[in-house]
Protein backbone atom coordinates (compact mmCIF):
# COMPACT_ATOMS: atom_id res chain seq x y z
CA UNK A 1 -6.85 -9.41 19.95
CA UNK A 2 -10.05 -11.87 20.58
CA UNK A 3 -9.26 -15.68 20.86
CA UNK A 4 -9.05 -16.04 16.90
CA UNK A 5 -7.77 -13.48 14.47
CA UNK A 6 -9.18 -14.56 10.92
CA UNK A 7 -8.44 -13.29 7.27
CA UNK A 8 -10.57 -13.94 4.53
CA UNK A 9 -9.63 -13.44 0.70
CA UNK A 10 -12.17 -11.26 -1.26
CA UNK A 11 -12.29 -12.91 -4.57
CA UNK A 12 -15.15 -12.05 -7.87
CA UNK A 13 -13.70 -8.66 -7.99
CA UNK A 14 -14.30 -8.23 -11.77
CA UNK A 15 -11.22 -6.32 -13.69
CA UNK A 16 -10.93 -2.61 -12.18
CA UNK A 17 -10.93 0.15 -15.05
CA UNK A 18 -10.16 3.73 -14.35
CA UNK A 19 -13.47 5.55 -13.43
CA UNK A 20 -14.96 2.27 -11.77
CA UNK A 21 -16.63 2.70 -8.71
CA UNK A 22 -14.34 0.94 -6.42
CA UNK A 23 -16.37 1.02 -3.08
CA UNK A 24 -19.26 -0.74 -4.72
CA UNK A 25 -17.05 -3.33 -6.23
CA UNK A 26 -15.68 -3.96 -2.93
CA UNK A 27 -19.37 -4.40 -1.17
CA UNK A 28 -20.82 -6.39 -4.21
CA UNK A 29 -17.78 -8.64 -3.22
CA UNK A 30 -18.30 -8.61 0.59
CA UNK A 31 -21.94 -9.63 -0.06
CA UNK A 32 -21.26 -12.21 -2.32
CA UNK A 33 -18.81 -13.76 0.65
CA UNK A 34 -21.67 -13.23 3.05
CA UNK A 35 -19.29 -11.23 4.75
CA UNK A 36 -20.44 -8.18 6.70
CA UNK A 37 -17.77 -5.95 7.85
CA UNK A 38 -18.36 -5.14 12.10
CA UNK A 39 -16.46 -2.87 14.28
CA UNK A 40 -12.62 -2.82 13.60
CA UNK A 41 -12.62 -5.42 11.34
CA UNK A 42 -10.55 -4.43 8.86
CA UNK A 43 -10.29 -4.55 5.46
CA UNK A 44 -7.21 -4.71 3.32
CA UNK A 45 -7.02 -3.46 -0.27
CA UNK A 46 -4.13 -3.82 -2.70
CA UNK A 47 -2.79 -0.32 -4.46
CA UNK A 48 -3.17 -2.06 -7.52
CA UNK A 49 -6.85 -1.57 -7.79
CA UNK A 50 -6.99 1.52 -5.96
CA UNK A 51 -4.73 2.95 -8.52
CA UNK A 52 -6.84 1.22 -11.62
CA UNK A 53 -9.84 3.08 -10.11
CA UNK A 54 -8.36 6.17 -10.30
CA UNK A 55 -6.74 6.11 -13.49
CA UNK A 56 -3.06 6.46 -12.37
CA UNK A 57 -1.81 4.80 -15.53
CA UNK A 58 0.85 6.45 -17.31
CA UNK A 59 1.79 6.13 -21.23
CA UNK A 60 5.56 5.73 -21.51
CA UNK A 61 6.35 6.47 -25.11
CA UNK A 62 4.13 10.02 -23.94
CA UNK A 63 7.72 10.97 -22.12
CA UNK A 64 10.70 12.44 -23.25
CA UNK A 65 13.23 11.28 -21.20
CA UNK A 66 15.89 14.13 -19.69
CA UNK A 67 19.45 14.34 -19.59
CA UNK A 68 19.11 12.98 -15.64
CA UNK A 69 16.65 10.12 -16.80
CA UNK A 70 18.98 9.29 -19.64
CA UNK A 71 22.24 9.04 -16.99
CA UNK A 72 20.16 7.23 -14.38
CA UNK A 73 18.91 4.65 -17.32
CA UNK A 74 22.56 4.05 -17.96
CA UNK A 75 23.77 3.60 -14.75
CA UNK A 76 20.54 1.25 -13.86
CA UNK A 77 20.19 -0.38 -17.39
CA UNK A 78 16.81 0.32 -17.41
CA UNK A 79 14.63 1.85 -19.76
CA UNK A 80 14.48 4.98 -19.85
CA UNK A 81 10.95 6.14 -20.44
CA UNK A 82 10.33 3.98 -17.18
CA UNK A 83 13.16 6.12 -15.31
CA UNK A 84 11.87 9.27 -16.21
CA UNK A 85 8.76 7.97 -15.18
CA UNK A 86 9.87 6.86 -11.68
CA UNK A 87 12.02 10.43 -11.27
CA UNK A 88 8.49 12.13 -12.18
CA UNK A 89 7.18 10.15 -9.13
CA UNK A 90 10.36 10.68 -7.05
CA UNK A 91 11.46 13.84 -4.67
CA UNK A 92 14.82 11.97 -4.55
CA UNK A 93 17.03 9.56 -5.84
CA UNK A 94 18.41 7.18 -2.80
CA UNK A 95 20.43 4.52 -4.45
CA UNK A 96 21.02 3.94 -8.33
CA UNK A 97 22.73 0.71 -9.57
CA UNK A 98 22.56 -1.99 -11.71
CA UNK A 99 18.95 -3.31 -11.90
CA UNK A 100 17.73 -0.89 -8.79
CA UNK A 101 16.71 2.30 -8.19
CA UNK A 102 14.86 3.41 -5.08
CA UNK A 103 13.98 6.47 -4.46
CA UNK A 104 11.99 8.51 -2.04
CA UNK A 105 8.30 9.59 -3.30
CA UNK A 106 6.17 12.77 -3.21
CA UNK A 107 4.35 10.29 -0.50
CA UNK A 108 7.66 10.26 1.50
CA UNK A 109 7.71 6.49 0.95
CA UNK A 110 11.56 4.74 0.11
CA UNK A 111 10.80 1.98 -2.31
CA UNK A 112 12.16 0.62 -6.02
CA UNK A 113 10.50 2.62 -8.38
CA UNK A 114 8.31 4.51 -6.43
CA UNK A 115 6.04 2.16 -6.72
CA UNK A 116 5.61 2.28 -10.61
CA UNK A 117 3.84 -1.03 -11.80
CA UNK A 118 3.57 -3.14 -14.67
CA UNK A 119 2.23 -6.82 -13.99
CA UNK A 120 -1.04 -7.64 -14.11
CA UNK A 121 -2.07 -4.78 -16.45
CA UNK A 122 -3.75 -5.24 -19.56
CA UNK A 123 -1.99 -8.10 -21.79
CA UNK A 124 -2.14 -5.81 -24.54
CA UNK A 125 -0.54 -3.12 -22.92
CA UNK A 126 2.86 -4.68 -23.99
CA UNK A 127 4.67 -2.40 -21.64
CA UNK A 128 3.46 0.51 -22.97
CA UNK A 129 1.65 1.80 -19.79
CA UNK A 130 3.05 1.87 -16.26
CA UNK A 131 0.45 1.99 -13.14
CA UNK A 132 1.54 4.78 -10.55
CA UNK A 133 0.58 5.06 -6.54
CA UNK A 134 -2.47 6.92 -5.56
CA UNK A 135 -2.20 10.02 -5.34
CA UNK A 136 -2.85 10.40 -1.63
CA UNK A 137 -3.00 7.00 -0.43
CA UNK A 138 -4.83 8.19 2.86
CA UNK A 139 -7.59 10.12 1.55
CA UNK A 140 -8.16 6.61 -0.85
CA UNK A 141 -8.44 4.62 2.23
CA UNK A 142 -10.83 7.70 3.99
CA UNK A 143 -12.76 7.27 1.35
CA UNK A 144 -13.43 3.66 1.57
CA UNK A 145 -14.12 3.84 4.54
CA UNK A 146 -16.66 6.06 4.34
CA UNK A 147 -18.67 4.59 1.97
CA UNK A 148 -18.40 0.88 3.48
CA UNK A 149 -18.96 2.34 7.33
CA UNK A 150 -22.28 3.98 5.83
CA UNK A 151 -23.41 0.77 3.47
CA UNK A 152 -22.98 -1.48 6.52
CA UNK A 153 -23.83 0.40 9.09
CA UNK A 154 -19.99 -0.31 10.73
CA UNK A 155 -16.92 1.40 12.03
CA UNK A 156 -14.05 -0.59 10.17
CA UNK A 157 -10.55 0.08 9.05
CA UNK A 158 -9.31 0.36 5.92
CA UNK A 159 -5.45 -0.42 4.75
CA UNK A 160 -3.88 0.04 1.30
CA UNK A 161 -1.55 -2.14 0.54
CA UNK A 162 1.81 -2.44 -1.73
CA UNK A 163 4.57 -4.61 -1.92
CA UNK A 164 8.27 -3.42 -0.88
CA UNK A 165 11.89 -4.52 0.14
CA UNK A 166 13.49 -3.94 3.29
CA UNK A 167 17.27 -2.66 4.23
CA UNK A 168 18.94 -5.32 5.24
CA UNK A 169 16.45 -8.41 4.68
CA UNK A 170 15.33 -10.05 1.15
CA UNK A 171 12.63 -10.83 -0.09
CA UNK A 172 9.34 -8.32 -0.23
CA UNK A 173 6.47 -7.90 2.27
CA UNK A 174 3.30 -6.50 2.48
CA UNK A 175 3.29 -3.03 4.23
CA UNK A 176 0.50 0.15 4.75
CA UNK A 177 0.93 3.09 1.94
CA UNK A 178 -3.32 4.21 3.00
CA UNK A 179 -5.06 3.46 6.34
CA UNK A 180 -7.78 4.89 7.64
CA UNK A 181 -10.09 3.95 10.80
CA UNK A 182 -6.88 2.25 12.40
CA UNK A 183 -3.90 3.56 14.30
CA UNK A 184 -1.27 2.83 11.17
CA UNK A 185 1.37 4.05 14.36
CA UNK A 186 0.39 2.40 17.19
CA UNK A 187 2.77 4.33 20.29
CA UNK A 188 3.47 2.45 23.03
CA UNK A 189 5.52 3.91 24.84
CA UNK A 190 4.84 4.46 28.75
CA UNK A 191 2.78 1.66 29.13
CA UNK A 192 4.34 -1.23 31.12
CA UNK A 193 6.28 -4.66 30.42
CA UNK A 194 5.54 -7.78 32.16
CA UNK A 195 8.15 -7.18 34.42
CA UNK A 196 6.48 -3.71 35.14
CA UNK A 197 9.33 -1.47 33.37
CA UNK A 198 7.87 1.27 30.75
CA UNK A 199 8.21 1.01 27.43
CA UNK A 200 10.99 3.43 26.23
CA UNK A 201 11.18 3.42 22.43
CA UNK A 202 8.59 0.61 21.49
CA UNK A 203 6.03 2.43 18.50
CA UNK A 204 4.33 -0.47 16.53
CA UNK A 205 3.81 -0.55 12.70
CA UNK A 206 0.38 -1.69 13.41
CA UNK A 207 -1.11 -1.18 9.84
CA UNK A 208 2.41 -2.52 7.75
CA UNK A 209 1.80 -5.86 9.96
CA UNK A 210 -1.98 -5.98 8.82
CA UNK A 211 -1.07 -5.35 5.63
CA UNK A 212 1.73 -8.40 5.25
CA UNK A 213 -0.78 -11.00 7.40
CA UNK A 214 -3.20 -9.83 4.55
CA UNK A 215 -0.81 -10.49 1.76
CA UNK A 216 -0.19 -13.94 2.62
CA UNK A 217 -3.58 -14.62 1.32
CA UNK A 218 -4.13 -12.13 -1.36
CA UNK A 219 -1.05 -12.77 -3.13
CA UNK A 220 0.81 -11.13 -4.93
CA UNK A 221 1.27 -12.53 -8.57
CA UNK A 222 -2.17 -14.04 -10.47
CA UNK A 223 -4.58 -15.32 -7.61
CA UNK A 224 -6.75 -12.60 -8.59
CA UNK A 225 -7.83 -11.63 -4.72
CA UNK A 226 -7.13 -8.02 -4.51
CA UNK A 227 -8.53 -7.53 -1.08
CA UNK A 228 -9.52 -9.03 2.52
CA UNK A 229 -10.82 -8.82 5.42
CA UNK A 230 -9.05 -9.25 8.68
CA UNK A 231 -10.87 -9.43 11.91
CA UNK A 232 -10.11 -10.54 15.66
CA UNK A 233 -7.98 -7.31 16.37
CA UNK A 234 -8.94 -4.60 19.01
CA UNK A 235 -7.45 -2.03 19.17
CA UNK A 236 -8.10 1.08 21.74
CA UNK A 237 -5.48 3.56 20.36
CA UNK A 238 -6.58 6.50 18.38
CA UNK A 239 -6.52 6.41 14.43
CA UNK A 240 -3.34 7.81 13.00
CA UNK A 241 -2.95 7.49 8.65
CA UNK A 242 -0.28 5.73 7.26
CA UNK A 243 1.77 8.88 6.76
CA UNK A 244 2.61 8.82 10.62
CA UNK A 245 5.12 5.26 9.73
CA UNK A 246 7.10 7.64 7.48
CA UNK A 247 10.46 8.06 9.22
CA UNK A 248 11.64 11.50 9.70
CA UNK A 249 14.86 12.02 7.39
CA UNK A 250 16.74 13.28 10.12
CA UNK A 251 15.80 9.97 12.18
CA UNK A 252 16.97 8.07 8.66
CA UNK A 253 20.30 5.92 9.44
CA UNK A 254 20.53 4.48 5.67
CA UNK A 255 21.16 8.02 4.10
């Protein structure tokens, strides 16, 4: 890391609608900052507007809830349209109680809902419409990437962000569901301590702590900054998406 590791908010991104052209949202807003992105700098992007941009909403009163949806509604006391939308998301139901249900997505991620959100939609959506995960959160961040490294003339990273829980702690943080241009995994081991021991077992979740820094000025309720850009990190370790911090279910101690 240089001397000074910075993040900056993006703000004057207008409301995204599905079809929108997300990566030239994102420069118009970088070049109204006068910020221009340099090498690994990195820029942070919520799901939320990824997901607008694609058009990952989802009409609930378009389901018909099943005889599992109707059970796990019961058992959860929530509605039910929005559990059969969550088990349409899910490969597998981890825990269902009162108020909660996490399960694991098609992404492989474990988090409430998978994913499935509902504030700061439309106001006169009324609940009707849900917002769903990208569908491949890595090729979103590629994408980005792409177009920004080629408009600026840069190598940069890219993160997708989301909001989740963690076994054990409260409270939710900011962690990595896209990356691209950054080593999401960052494997340490081998390399030495100060007292010159190897590392044994010591991987870092490189892009899920760029992600939470990043939150911390985005926000996460109305501050209306859906991205930022984070720069005074180096890193020399090669990219790696952010499917690679996906624990192996055998590895998986809380199933």
């Amino acid at each position: 890391m240089d001397s000074e590791l910075t993040i900056k908010p993006l703000g004057g991104i207008p409301q995204v609608r599905p079809g929108d052209d997300l990566p030239t949202l994102l420069i118009a807003a970088l070049e109204a900052a006068s910020l221009t992105p340099r090498a690994q700098d990195v820029l942070v992007v919520t799901q939320k507007i990824v997901s607008k941009a694609e058009g990952r909403y989802l009409d609930l009163a378009r389901l018909s809830p099943s005889v599992h949806a109707q059970e796990i509604a019961a058992a959860t006391e929530k509605d039910v349209h929005l559990v059969e939308a969550i088990l349409s998301e899910a490969s597998e139901v981890v825990r269902a109680r009162p108020n909660v249900l996490i399960v694991e997505t098609r992404h492989g991620l474990v988090i409430a809902n998978a994913g499935i959100d509902q504030s700061n939609l439309d106001a006169n959506d009324r609940g009707q419409r849900v917002l769903l995960l990208p569908l491949d959160p890595d090729d979103s961040a590629r994408r980005i990437k792409q177009r920004l490294d080629a408009h600026f003339k840069a190598d940069i990273g890219v993160v997708i962000s989301d909001s989740a829980g963690r076994a054990w702690r409260l409270g939710t943080v900011g962690l990595a569901i896209g990356a691209a241009g950054v080593p999401a995994l960052h494997d340490r081991r081998g390399e030495k301590d100060l007292s010159g021991r190897p590392l044994e077992v010591t991987e870092t979740g490189f892009a899920d702590a760029v992600a939470a820094a990043a939150v911390l000025v985005m926000g996460e309720a109305a501050e209306g900054r859906p991205a930022a850009v984070v720069r005074g990190l180096t890193w020399t370790a090669p990219p790696s998406p952010a499917r690679a911090l996906v624990r192996p279910r055998h590895q998986d101690l809380f199933r």
